[in-house]
PDB file of N, CA and C in Angstrom:
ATOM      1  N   UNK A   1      21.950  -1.648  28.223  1.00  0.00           N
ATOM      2  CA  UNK A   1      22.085  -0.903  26.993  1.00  0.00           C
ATOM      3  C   UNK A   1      20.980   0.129  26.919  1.00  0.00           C
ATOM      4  N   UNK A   2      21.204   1.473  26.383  1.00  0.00           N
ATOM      5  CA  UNK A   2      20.257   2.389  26.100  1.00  0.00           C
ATOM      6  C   UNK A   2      21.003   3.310  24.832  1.00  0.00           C
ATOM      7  N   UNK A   3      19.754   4.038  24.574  1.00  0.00           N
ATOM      8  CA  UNK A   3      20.798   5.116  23.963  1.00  0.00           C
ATOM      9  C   UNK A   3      21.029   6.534  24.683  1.00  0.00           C
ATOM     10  N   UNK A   4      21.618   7.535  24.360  1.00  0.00           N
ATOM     11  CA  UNK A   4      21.993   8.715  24.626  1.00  0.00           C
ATOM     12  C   UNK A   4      22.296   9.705  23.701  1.00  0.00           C
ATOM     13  N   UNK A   5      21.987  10.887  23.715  1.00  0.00           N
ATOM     14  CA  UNK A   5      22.389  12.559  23.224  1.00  0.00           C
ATOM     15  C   UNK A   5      22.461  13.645  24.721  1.00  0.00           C
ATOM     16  N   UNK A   6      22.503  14.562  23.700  1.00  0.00           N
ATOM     17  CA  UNK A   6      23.020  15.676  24.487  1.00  0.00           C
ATOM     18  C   UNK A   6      21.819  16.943  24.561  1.00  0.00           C
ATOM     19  N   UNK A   7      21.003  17.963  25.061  1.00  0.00           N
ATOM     20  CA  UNK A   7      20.392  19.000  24.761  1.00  0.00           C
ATOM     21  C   UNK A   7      19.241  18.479  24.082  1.00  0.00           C
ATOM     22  N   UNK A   8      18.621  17.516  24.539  1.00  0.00           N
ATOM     23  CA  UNK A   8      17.461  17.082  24.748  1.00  0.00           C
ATOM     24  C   UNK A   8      16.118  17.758  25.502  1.00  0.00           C
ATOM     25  N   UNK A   9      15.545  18.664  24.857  1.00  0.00           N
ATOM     26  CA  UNK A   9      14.033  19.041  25.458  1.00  0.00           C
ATOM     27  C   UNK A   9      13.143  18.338  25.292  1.00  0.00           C
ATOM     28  N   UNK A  10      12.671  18.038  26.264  1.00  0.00           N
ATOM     29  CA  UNK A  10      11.484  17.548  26.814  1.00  0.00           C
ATOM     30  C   UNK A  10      10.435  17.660  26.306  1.00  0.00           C
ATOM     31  N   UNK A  11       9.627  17.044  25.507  1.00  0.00           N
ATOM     32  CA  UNK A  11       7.938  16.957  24.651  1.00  0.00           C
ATOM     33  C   UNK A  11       7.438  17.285  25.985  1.00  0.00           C
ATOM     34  N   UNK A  12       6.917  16.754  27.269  1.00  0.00           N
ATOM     35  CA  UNK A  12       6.300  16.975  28.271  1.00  0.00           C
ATOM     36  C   UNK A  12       6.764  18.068  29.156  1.00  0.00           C
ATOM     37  N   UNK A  13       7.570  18.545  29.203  1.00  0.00           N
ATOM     38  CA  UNK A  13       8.084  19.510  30.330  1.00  0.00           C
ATOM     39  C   UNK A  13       8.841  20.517  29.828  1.00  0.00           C
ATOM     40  N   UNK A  14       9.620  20.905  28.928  1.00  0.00           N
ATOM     41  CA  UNK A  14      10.032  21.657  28.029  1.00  0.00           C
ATOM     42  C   UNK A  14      11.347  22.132  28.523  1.00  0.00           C
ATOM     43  N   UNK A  15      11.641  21.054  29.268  1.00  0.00           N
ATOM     44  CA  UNK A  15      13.288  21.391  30.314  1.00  0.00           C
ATOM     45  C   UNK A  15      14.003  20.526  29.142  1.00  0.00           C
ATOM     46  N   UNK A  16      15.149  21.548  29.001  1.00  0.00           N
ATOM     47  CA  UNK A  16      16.212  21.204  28.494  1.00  0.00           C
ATOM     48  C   UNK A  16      17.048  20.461  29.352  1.00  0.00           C
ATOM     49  N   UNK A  17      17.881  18.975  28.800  1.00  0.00           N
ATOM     50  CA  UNK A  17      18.352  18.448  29.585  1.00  0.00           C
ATOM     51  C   UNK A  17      19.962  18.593  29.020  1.00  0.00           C
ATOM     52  N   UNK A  18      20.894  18.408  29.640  1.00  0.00           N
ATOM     53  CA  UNK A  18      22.328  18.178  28.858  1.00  0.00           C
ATOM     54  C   UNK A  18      22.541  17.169  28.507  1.00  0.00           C
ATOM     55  N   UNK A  19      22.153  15.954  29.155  1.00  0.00           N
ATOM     56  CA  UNK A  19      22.410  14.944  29.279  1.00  0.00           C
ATOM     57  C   UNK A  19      21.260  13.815  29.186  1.00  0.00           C
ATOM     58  N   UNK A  20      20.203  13.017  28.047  1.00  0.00           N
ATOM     59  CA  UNK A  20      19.258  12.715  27.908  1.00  0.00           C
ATOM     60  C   UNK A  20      19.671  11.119  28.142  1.00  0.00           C
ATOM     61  N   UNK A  21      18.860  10.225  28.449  1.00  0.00           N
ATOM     62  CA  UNK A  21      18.906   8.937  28.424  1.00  0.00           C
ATOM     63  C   UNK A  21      17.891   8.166  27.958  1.00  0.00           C
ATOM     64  N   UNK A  22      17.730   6.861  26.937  1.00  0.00           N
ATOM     65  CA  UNK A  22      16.670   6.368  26.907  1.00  0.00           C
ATOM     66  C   UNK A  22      16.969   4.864  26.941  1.00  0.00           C
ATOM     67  N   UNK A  23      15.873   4.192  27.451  1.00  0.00           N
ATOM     68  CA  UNK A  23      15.727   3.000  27.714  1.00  0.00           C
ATOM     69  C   UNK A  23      14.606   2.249  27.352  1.00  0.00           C
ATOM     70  N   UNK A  24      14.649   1.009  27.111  1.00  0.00           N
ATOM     71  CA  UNK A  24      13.434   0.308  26.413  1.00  0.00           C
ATOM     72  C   UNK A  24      12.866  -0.275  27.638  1.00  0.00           C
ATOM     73  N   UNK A  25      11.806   0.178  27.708  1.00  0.00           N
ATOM     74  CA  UNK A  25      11.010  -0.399  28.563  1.00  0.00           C
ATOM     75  C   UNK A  25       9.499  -1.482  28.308  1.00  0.00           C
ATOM     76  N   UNK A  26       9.168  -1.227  27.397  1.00  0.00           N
ATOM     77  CA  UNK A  26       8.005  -2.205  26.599  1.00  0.00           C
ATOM     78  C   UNK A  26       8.565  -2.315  25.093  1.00  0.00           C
ATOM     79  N   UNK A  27       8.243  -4.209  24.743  1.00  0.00           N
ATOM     80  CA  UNK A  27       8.589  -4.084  24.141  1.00  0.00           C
ATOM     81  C   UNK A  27       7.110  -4.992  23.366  1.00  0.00           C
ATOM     82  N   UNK A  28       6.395  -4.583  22.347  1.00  0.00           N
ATOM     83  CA  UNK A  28       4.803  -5.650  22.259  1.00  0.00           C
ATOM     84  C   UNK A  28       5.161  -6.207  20.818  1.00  0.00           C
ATOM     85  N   UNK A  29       5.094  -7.296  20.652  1.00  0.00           N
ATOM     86  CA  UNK A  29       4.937  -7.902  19.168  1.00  0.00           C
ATOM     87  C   UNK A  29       3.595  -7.780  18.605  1.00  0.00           C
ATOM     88  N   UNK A  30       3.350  -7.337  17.707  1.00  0.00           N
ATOM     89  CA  UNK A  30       1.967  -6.784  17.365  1.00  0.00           C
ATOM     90  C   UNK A  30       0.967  -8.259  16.345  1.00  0.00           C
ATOM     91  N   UNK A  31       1.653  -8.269  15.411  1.00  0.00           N
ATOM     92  CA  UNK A  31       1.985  -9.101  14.520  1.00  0.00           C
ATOM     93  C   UNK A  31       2.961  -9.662  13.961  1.00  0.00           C
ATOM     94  N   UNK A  32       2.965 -10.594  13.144  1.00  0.00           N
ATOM     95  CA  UNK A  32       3.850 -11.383  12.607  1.00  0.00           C
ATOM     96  C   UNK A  32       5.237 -10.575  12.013  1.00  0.00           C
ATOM     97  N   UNK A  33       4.840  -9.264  11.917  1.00  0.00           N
ATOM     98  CA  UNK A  33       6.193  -8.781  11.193  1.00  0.00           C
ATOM     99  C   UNK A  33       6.383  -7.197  12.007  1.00  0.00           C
ATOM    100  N   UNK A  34       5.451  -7.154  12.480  1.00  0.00           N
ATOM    101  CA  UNK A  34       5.057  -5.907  13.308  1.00  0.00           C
ATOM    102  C   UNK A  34       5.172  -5.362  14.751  1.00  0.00           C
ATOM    103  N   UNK A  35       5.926  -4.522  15.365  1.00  0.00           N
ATOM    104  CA  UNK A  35       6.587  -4.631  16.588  1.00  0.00           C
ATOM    105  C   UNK A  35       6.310  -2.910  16.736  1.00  0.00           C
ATOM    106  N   UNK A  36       6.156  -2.552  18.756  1.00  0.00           N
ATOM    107  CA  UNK A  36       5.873  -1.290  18.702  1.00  0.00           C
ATOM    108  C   UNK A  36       6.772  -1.530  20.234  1.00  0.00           C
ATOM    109  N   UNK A  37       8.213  -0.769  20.480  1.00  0.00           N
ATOM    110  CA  UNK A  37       8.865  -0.351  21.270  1.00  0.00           C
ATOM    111  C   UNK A  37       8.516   0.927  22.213  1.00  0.00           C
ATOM    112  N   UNK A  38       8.491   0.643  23.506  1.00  0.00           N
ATOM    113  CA  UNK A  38       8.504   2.267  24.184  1.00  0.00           C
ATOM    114  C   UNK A  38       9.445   2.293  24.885  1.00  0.00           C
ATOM    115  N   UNK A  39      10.118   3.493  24.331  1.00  0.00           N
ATOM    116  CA  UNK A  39      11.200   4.093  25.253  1.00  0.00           C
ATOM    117  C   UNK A  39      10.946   4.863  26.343  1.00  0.00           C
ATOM    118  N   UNK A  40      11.867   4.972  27.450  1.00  0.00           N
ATOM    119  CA  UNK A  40      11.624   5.723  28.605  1.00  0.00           C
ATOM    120  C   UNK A  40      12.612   6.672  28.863  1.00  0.00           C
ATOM    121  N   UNK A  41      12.829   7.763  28.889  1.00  0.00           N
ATOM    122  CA  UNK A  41      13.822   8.729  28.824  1.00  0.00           C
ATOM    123  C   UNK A  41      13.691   9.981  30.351  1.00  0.00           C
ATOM    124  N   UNK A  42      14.870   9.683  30.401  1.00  0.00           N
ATOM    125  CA  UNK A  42      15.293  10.773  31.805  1.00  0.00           C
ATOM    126  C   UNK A  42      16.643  11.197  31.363  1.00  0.00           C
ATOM    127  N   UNK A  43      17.215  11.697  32.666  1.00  0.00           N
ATOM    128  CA  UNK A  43      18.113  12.564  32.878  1.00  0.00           C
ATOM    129  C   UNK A  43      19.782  11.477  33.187  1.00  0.00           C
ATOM    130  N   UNK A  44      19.129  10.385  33.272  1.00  0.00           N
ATOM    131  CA  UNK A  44      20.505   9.400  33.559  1.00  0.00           C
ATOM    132  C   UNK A  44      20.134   8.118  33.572  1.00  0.00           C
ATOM    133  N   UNK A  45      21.301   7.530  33.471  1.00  0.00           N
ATOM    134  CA  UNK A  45      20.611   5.992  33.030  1.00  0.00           C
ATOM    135  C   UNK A  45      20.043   5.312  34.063  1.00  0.00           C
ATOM    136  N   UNK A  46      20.196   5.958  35.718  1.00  0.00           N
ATOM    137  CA  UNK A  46      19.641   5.142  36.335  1.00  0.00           C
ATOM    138  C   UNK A  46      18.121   5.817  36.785  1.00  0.00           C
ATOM    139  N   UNK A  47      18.031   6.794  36.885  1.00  0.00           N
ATOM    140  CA  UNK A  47      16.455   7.253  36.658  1.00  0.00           C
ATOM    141  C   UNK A  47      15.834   7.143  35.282  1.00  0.00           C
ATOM    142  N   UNK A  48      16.877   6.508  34.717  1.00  0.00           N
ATOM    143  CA  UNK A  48      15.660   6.164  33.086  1.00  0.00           C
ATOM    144  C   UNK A  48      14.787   4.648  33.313  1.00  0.00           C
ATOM    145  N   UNK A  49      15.556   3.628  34.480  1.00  0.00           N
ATOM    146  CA  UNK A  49      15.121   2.676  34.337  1.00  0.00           C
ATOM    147  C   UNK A  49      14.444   2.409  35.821  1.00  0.00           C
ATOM    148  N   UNK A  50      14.517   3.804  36.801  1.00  0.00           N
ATOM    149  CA  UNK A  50      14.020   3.308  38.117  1.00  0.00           C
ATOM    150  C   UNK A  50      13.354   4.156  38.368  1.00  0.00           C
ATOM    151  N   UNK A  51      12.803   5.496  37.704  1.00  0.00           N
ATOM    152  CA  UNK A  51      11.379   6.550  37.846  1.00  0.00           C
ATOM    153  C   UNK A  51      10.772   7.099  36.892  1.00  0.00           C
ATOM    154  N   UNK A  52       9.734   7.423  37.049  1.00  0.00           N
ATOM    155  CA  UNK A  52       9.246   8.026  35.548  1.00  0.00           C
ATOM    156  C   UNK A  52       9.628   8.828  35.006  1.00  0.00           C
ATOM    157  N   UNK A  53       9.224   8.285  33.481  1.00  0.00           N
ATOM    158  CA  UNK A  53       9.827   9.143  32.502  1.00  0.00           C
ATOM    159  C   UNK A  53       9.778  10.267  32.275  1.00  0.00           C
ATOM    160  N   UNK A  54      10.791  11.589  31.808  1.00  0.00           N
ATOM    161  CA  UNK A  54      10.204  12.403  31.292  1.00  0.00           C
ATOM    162  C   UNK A  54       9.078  12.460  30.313  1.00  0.00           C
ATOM    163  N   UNK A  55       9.452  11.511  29.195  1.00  0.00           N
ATOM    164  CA  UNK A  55       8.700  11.384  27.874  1.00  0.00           C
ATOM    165  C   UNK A  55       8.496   9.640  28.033  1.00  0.00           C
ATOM    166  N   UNK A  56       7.671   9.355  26.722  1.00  0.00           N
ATOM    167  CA  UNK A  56       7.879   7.888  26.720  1.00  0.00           C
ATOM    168  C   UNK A  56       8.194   8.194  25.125  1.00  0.00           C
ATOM    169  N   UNK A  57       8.690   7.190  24.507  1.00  0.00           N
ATOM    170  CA  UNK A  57       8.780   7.889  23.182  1.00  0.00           C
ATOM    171  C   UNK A  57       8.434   5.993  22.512  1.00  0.00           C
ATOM    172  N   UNK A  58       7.425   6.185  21.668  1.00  0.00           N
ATOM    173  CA  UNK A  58       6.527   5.123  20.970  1.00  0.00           C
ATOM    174  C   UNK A  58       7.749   5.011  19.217  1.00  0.00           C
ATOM    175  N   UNK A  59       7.989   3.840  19.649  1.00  0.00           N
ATOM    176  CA  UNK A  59       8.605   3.553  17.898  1.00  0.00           C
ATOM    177  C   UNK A  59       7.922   2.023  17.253  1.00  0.00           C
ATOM    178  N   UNK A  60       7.424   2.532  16.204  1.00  0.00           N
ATOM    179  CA  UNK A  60       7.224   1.462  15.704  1.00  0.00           C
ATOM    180  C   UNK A  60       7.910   0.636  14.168  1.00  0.00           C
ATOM    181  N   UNK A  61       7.941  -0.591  13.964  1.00  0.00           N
ATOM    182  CA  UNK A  61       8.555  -0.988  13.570  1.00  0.00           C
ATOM    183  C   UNK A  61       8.443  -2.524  12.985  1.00  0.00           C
ATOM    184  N   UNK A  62       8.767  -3.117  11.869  1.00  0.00           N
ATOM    185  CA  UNK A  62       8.866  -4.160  11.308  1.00  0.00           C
ATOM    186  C   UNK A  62      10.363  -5.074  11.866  1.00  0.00           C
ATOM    187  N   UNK A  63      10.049  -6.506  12.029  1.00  0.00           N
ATOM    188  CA  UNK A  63      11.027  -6.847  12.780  1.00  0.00           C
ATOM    189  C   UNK A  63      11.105  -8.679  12.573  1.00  0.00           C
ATOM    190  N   UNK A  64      12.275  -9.258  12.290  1.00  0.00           N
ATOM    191  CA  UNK A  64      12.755 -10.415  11.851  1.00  0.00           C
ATOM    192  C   UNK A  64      12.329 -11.534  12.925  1.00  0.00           C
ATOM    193  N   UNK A  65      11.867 -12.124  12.531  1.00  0.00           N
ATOM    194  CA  UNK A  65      11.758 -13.403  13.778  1.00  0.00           C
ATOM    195  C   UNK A  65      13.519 -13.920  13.809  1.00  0.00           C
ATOM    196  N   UNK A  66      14.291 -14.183  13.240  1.00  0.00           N
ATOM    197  CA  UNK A  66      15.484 -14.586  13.057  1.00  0.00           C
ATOM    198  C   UNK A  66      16.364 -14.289  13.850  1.00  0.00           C
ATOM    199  N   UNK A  67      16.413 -12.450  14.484  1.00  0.00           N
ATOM    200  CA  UNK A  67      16.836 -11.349  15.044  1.00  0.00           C
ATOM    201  C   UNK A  67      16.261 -11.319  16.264  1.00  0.00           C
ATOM    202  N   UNK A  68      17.057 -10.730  17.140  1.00  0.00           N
ATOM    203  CA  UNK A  68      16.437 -10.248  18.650  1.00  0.00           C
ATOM    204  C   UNK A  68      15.817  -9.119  18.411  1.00  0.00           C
ATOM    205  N   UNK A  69      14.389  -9.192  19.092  1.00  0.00           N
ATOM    206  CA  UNK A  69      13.661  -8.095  18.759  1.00  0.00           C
ATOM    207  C   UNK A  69      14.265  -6.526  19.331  1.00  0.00           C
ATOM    208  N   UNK A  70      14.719  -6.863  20.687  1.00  0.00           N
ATOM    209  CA  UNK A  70      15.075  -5.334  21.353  1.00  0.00           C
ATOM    210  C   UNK A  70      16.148  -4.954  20.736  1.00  0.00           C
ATOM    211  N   UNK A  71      17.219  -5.668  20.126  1.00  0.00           N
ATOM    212  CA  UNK A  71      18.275  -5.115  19.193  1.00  0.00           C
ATOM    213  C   UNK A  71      17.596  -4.498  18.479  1.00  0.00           C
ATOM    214  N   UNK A  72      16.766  -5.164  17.187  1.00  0.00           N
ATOM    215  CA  UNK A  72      16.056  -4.518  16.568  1.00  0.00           C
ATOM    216  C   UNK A  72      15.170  -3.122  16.896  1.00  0.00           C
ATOM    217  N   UNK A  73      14.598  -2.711  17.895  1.00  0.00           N
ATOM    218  CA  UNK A  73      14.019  -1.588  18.646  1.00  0.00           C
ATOM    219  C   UNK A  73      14.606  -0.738  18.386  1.00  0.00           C
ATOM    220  N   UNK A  74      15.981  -0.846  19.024  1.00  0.00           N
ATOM    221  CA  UNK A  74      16.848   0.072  19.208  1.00  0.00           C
ATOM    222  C   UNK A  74      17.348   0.463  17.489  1.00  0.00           C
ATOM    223  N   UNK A  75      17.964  -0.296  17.034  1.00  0.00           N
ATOM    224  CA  UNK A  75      18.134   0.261  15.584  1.00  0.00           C
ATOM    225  C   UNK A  75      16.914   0.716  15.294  1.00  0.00           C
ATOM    226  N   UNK A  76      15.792   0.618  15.500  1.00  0.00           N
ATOM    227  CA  UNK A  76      14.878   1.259  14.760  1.00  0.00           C
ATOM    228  C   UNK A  76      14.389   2.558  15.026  1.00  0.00           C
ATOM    229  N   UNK A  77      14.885   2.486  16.463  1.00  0.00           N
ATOM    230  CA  UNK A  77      14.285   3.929  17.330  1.00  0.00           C
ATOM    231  C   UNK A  77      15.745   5.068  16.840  1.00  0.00           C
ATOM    232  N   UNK A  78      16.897   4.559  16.287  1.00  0.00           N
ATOM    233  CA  UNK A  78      17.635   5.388  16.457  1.00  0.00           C
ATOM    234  C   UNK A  78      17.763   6.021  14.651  1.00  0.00           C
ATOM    235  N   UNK A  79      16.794   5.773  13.905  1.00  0.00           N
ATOM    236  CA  UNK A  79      17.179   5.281  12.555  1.00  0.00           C
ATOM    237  C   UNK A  79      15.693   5.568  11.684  1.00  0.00           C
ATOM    238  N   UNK A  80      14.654   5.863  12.822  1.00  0.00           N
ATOM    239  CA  UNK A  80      13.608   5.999  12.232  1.00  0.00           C
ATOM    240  C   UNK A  80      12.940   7.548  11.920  1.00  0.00           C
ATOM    241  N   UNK A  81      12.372   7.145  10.315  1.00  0.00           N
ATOM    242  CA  UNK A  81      11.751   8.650   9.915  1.00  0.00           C
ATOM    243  C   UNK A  81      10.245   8.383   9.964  1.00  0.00           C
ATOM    244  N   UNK A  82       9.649   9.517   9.607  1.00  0.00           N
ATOM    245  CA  UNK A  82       8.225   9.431  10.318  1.00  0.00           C
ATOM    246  C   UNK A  82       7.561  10.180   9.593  1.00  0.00           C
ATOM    247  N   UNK A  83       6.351  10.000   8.485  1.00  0.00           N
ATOM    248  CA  UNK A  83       6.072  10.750   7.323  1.00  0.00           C
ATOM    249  C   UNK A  83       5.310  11.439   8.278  1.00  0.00           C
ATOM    250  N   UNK A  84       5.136  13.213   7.920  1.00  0.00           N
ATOM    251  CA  UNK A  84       3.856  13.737   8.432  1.00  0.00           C
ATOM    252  C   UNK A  84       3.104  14.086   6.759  1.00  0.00           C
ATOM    253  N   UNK A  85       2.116  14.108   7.214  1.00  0.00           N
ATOM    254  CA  UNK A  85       1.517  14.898   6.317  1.00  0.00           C
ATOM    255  C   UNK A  85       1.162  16.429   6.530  1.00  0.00           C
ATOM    256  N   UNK A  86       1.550  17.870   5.327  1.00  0.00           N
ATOM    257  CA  UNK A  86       1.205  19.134   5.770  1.00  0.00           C
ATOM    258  C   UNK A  86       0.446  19.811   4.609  1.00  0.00           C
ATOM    259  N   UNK A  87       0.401  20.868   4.634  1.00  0.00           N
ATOM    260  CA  UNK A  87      -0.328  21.874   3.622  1.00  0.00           C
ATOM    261  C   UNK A  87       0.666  23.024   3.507  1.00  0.00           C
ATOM    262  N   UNK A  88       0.825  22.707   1.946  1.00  0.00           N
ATOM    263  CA  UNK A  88       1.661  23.753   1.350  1.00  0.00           C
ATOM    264  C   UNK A  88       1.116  25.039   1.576  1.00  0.00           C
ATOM    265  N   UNK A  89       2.127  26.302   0.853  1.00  0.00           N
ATOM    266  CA  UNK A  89       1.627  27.443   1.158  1.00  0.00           C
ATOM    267  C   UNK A  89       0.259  27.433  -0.265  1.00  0.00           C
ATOM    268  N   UNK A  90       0.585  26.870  -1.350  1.00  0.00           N
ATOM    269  CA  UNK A  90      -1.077  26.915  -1.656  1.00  0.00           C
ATOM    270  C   UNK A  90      -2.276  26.288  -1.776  1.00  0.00           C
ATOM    271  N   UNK A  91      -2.215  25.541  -0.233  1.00  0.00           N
ATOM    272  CA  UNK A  91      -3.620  24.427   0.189  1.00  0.00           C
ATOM    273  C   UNK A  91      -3.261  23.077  -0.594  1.00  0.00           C
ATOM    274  N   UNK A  92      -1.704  22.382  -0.746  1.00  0.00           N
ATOM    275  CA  UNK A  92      -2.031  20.999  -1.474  1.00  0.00           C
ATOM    276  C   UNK A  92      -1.704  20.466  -0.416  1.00  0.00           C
ATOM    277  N   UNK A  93      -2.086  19.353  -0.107  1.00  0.00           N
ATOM    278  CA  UNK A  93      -1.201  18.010   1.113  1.00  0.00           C
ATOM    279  C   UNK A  93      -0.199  17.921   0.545  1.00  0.00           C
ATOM    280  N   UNK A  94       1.073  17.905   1.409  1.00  0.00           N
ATOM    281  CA  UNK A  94       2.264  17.235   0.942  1.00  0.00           C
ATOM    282  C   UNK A  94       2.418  16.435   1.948  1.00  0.00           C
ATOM    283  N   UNK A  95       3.216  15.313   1.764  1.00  0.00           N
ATOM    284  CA  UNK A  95       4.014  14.399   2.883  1.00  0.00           C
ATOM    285  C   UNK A  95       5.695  14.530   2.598  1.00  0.00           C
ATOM    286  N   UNK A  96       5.854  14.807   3.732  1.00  0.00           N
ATOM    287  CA  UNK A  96       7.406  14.954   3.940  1.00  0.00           C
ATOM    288  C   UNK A  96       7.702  13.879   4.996  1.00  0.00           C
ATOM    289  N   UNK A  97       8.955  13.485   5.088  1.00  0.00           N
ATOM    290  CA  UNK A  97      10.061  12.817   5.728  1.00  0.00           C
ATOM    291  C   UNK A  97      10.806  13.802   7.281  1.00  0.00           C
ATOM    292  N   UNK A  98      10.684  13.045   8.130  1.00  0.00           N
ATOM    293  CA  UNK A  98      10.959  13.965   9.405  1.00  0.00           C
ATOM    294  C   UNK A  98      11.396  12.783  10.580  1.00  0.00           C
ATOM    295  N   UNK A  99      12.752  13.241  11.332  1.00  0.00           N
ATOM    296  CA  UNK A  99      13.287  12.273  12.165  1.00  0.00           C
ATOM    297  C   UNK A  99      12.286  12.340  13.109  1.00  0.00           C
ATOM    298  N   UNK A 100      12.571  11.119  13.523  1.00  0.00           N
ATOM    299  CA  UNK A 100      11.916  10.124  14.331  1.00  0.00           C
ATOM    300  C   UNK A 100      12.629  10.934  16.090  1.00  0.00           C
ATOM    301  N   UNK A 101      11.602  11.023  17.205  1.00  0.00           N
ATOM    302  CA  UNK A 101      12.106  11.618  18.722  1.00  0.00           C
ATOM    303  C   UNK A 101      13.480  10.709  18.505  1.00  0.00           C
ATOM    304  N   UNK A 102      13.989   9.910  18.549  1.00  0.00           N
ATOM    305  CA  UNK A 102      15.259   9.346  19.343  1.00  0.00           C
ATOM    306  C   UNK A 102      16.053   9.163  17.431  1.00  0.00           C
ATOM    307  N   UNK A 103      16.023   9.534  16.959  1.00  0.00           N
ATOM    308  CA  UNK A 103      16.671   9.112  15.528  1.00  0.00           C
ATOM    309  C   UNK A 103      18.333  10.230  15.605  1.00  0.00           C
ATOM    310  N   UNK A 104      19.113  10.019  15.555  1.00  0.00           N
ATOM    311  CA  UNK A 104      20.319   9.920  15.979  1.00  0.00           C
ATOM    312  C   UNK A 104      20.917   9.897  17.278  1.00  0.00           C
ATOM    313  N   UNK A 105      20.398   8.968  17.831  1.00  0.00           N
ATOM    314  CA  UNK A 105      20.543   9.053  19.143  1.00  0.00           C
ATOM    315  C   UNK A 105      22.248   8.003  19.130  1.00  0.00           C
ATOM    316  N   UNK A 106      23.220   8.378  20.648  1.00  0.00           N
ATOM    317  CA  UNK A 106      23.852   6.903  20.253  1.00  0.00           C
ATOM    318  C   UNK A 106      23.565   5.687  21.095  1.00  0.00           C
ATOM    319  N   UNK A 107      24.217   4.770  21.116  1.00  0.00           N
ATOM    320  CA  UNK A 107      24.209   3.744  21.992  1.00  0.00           C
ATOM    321  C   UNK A 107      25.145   4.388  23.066  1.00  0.00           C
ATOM    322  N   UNK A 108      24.602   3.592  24.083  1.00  0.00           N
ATOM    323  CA  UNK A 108      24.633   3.927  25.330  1.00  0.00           C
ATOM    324  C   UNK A 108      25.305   2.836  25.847  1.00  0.00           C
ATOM    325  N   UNK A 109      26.368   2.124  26.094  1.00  0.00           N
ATOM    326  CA  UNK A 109      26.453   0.445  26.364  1.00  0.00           C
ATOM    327  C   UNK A 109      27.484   1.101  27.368  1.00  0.00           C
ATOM    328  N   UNK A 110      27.113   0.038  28.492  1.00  0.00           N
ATOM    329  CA  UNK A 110      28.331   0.214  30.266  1.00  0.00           C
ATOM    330  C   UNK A 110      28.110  -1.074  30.460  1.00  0.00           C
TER     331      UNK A 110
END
């Protein structure tokens, strides 16, 4: 299982791909409720899981003991927003809401 899109550029290399792939490759339980996934992303599903990555893409995430954690990953990597904080045009901080690298990504299942 992974996920997939389409016209995927590259954070590290700035190559546009047609065809993006990502795969979970670490998965660390941090704490008790606390979980940090890394994805590995290439050009196809089998260089996503047998050479390095273009990107690695870091999601983090709260997660059920009840639940399989890498299910969980994946919904989270595909689903997750990511506050930044910026400066308006007249010097206030704002925090805004902004997708997450893999956040509409789809499943990928063969």
């Amino acid at each position: 299982m992974g996920l997939k899109t389409t016209n995927y550029k590259s954070k590290s290399t700035g190559i546009v791909l047609g065809n993006a792939y990502a795969v979970l490759k670490n998965l660390i339980i941090e704490t008790d409720n606390r979980a940090r996934a890394i994805f590995a992303v290439q050009q196809s599903r089998e260089s996503a899981s047998a050479y390095k990555p273009l990107d690695k893409v870091e999601v983090h995430f709260v997660w059920d003991r009840k639940s399989d954690p890498a299910e969980q990953a994946y919904i989270a990597a595909k689903t997750q927003m990511i506050t930044q904080t910026d400066i308006d045009k007249n010097g206030n901080l704002v925090e805004k809401s902004v997708p997450g690298v893999l956040n509409g990504w789809k499943d990928d299942i063969v």
